[in-house]
Protein backbone atom coordinates (compact mmCIF):
# COMPACT_ATOMS: atom_id res chain seq x y z
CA UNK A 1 -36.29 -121.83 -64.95
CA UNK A 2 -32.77 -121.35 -66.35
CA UNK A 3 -29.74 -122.83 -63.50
CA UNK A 4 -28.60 -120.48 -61.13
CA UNK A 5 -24.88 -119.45 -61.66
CA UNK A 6 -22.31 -119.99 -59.07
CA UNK A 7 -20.72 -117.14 -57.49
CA UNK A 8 -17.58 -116.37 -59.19
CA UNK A 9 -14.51 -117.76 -58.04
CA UNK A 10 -12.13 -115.87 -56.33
CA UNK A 11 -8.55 -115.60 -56.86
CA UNK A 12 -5.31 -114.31 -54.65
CA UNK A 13 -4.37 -111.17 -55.89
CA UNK A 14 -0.98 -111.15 -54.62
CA UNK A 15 -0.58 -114.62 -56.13
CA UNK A 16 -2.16 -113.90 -59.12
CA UNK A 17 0.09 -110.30 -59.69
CA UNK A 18 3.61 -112.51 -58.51
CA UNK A 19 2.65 -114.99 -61.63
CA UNK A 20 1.67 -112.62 -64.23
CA UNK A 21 5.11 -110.55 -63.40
CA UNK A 22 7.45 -114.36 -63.15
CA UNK A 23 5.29 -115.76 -66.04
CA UNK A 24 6.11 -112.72 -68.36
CA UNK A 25 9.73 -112.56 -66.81
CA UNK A 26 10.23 -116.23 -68.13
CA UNK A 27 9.61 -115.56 -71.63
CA UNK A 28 11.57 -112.51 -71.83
CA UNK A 29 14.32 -114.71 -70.77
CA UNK A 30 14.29 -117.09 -73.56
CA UNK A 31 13.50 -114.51 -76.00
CA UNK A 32 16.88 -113.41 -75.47
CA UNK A 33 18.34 -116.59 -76.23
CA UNK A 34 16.50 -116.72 -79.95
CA UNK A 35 18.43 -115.55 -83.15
CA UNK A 36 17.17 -113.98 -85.97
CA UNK A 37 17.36 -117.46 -87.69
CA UNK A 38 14.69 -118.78 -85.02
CA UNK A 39 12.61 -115.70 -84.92
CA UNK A 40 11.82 -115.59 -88.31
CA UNK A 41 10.65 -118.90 -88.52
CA UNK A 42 6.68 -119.29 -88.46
CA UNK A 43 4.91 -119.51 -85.19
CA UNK A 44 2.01 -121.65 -85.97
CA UNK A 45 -0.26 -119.14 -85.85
CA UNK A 46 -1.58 -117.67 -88.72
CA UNK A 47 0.96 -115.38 -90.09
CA UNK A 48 2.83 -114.49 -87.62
CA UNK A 49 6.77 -115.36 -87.14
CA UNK A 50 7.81 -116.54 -83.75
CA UNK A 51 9.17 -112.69 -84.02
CA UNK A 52 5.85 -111.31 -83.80
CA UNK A 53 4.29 -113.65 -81.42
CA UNK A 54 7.23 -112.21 -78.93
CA UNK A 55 6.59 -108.77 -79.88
CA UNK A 56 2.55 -109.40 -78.65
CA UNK A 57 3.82 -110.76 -75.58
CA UNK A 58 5.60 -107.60 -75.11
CA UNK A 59 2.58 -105.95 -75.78
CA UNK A 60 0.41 -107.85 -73.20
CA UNK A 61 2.64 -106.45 -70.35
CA UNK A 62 3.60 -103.02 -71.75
CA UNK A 63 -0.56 -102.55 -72.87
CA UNK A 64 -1.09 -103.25 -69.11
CA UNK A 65 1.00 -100.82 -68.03
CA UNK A 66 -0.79 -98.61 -70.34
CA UNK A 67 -4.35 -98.95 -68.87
CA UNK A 68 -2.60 -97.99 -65.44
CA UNK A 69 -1.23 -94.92 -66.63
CA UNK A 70 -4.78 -93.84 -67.76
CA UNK A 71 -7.51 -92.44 -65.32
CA UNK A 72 -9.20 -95.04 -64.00
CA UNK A 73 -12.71 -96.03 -64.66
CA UNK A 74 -15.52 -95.90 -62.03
CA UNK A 75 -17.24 -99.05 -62.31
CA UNK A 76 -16.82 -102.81 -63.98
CA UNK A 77 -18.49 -103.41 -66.62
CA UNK A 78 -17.47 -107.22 -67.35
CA UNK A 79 -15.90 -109.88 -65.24
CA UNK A 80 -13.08 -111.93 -66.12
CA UNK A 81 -15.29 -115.09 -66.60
CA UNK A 82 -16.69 -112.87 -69.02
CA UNK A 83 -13.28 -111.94 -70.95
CA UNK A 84 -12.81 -115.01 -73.14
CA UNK A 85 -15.80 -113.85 -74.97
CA UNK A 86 -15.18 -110.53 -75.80
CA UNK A 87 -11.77 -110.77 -77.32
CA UNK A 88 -12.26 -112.72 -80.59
CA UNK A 89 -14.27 -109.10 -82.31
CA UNK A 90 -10.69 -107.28 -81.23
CA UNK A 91 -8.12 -109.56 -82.38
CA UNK A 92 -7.46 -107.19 -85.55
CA UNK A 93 -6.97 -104.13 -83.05
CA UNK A 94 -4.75 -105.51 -80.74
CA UNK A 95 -2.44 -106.95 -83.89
CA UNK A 96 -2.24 -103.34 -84.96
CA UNK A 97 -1.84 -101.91 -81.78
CA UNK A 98 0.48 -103.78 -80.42
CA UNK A 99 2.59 -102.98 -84.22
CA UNK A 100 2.33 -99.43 -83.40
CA UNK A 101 3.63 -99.71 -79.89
CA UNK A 102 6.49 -102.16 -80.11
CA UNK A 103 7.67 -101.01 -83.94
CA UNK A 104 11.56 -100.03 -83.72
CA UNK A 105 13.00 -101.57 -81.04
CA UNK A 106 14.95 -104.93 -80.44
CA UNK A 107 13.00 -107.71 -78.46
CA UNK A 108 14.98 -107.58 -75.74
CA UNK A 109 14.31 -104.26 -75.04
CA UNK A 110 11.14 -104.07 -75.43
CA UNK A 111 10.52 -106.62 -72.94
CA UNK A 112 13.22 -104.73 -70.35
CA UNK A 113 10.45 -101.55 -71.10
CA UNK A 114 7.67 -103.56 -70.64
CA UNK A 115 8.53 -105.18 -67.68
CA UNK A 116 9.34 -102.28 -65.96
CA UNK A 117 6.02 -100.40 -66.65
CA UNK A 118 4.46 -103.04 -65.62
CA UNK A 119 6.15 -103.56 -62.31
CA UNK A 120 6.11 -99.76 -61.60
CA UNK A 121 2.35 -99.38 -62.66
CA UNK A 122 1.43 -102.56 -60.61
CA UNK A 123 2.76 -101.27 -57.55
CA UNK A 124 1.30 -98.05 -57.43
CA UNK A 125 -2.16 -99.62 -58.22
CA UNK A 126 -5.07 -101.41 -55.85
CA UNK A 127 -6.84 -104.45 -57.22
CA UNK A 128 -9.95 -102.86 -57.02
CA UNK A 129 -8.67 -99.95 -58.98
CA UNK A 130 -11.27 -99.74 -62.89
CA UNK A 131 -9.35 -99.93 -66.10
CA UNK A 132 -11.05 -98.33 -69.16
CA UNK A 133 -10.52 -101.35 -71.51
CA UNK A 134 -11.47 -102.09 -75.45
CA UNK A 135 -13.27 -105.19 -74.23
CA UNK A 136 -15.30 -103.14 -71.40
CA UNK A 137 -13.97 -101.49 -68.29
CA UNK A 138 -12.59 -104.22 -65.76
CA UNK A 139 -10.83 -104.18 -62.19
CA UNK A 140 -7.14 -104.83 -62.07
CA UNK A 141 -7.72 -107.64 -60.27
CA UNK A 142 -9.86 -109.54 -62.53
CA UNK A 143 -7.88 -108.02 -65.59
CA UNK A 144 -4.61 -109.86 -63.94
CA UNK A 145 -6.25 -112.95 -63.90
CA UNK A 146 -6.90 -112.98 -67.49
CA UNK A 147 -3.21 -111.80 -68.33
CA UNK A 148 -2.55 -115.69 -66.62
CA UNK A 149 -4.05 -117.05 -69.69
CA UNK A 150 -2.70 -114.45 -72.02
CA UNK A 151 0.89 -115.85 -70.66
CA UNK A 152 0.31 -118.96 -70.46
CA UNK A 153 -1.34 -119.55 -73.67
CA UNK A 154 1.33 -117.58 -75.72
CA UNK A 155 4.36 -119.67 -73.55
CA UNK A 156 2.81 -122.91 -74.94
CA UNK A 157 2.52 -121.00 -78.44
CA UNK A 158 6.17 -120.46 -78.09
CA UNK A 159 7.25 -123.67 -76.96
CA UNK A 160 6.04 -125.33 -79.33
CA UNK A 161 7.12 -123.10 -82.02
CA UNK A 162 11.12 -123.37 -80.91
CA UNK A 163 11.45 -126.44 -78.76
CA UNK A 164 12.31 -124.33 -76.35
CA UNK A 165 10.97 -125.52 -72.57
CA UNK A 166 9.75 -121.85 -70.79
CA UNK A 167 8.72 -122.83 -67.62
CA UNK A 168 5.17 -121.96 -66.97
CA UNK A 169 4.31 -120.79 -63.05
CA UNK A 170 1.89 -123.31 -61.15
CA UNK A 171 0.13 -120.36 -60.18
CA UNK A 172 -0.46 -119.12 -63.71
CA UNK A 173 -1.24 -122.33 -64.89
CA UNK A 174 -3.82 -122.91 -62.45
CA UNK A 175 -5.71 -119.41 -62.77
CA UNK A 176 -5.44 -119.79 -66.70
CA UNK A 177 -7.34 -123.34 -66.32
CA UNK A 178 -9.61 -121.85 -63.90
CA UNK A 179 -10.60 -118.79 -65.70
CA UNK A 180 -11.60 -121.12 -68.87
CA UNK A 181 -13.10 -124.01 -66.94
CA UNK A 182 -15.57 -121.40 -65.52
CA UNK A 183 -15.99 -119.61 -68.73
CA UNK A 184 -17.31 -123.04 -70.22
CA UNK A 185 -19.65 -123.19 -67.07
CA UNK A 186 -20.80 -119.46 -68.26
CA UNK A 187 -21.22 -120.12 -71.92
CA UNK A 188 -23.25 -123.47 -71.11
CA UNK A 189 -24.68 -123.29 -67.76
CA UNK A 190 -25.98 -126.71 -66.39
CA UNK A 191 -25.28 -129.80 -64.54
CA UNK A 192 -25.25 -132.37 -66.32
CA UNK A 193 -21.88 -132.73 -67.60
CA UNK A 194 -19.22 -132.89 -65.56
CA UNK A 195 -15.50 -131.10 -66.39
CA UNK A 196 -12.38 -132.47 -64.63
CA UNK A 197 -9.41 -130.77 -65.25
CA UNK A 198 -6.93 -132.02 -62.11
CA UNK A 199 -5.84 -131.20 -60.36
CA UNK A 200 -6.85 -127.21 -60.91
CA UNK A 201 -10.41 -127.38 -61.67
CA UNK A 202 -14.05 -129.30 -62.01
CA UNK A 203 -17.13 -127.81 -63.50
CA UNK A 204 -20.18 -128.45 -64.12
CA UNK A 205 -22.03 -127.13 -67.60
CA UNK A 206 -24.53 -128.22 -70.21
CA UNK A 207 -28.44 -128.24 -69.51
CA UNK A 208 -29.98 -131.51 -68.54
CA UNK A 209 -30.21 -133.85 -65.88
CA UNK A 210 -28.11 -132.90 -63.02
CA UNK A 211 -26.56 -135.63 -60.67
CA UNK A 212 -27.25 -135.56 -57.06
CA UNK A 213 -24.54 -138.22 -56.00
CA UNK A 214 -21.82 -140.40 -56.76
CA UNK A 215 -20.12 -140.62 -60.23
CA UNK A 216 -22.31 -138.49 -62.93
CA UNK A 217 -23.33 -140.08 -65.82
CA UNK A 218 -21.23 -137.37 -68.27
CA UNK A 219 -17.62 -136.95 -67.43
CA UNK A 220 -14.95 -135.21 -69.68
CA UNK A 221 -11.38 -135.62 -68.15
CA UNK A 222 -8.77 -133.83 -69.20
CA UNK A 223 -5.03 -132.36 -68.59
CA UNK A 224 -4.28 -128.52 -67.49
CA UNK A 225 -2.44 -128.00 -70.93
CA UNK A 226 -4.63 -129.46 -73.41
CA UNK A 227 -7.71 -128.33 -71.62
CA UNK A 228 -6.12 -124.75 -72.43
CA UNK A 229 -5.12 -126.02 -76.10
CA UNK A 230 -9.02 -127.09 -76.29
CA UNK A 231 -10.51 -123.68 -75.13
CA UNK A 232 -8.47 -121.66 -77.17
CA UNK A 233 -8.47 -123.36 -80.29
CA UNK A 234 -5.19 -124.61 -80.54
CA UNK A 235 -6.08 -128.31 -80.37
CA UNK A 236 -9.85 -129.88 -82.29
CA UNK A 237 -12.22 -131.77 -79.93
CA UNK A 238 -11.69 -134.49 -82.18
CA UNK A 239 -7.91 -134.68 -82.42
CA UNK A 240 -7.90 -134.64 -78.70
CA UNK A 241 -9.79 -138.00 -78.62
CA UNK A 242 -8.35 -139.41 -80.98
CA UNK A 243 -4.84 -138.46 -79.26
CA UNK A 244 -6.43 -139.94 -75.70
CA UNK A 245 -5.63 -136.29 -74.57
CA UNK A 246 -9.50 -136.00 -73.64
CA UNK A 247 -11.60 -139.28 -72.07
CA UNK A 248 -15.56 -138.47 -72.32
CA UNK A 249 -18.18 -140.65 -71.09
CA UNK A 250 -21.61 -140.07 -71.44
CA UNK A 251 -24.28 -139.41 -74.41
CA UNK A 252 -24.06 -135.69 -73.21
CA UNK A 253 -19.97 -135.32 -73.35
CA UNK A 254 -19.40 -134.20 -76.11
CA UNK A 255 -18.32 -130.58 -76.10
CA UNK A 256 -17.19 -129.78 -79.55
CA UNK A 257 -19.83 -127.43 -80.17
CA UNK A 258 -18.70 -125.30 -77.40
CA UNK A 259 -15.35 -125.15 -78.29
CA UNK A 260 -13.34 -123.15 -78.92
CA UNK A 261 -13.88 -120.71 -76.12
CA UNK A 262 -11.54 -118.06 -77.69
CA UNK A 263 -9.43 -118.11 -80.85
């Protein structure tokens, strides 16, 4: 008999809607402060300039705004434990989407625009409230939780790319490590590995043995930030190790071939 899943986690929504709006508020400030000089230079991923990686995150919030301007759905169709998995067949869509939407205008103002659709549309809008979404429709509550690792994902992206030190939100942080923690404990249910990501999460995942008490034989230990660099493909399993980003202990620990989560 396959292991029962845990009932989902649960998140703040208040908390989780004050993050996604000071998370995105954060990069539009330092977006600001880049030159043409800066934004052309290449983002690290794929082809995009750091440009066009700021122009998606301007999509992210102004996209959001446009789901609440649209009737609502009547029922869920996918949680956000679900999301991670339903992205990677729509990454050519959203690139072209968010082109279309966000073509013409200087950065800065498309992130004033976004920011206050987003605002507006969030306050006149319930948690419970359906979005009709590509992925499948989805509650605003869980959809907010998954703009946490939208945000915090593409604040790492940028900080890297400029050297530039956006502050990322505890509370972001911690529902973007959450969200992907448990999405490792969907895609692999189990207990016999053991996920420690402090001091935000611990999972359990994998099929096999499970451990009743004391310290399980498979541990993998890791940080918030590379956890989320693990998941989403921006760090390898192996560079991790080799790194000492990652400890694993255990014949079982090895989770390359569950990783990525998303790309």
């Amino acid at each position: 008999m396959p292991p029962a899943r845990k009932k989902p986690r649960t998140y703040d929504p208040a908390k989780i809607r004050t993050a996604v709006t000071a998370q995105f508020a954060h990069i539009g400030e330092a977006v600001r402060e880049l030159g043409p000089e800066q934004l052309a230079r290449p983002s690290g991923l794929g082809e995009w300039s750091i440009a066009d990686l700021a122009a998606h995150i301007a999509w992210i919030a102004d996209s959001l705004a446009g789901s609440l301007a649209r009737p609502p759905a009547v029922v869920a169709e996918i949680s956000s434990v679900e999301w991670p998995f339903a992205t990677a067949s729509l990454a050519g869509k959203i690139s072209e989407a968010a082109r279309e939407t966000l073509t013409g205008a200087p950065l800065p103002e498309l992130f004033d625009r976004a920011a206050t659709r987003m605002a507006e549309g969030l306050e006149a809008n319930p948690g419970d409230r359906v979005l009709h979404l590509w992925i499948g429709d989805m509650t605003l509550a869980d959809f907010l939780v998954t703009r946490t690792v939208e945000l915090v994902v593409h604040t790492d992206d940028l900080n890297r790319a400029t050297g530039l030190d956006v502050p990322i939100e505890r509370q972001a942080l911690a529902a973007c490590t959450r969200l992907l923690a448990d999405a490792l404990a969907f895609k692999a249910p189990g207990g016999s590995v053991e996920v420690r990501i402090p001091p935000f999460a611990v999972v359990q995942c994998v099929e096999g043995p499970r451990h009743t008490r004391g310290t399980p034989p498979n541990v993998v230990e890791t940080d918030p930030l590379t956890w989320i660099r693990l998941a989403t493909g921006r760090t390898a399993w192996a560079e991790a190790l080799d790194a000492a980003q990652v400890s694993a202990s255990g014949e079982r620990a090895d989770l390359s071939a569950l990783l990525p989560l998303m790309s």
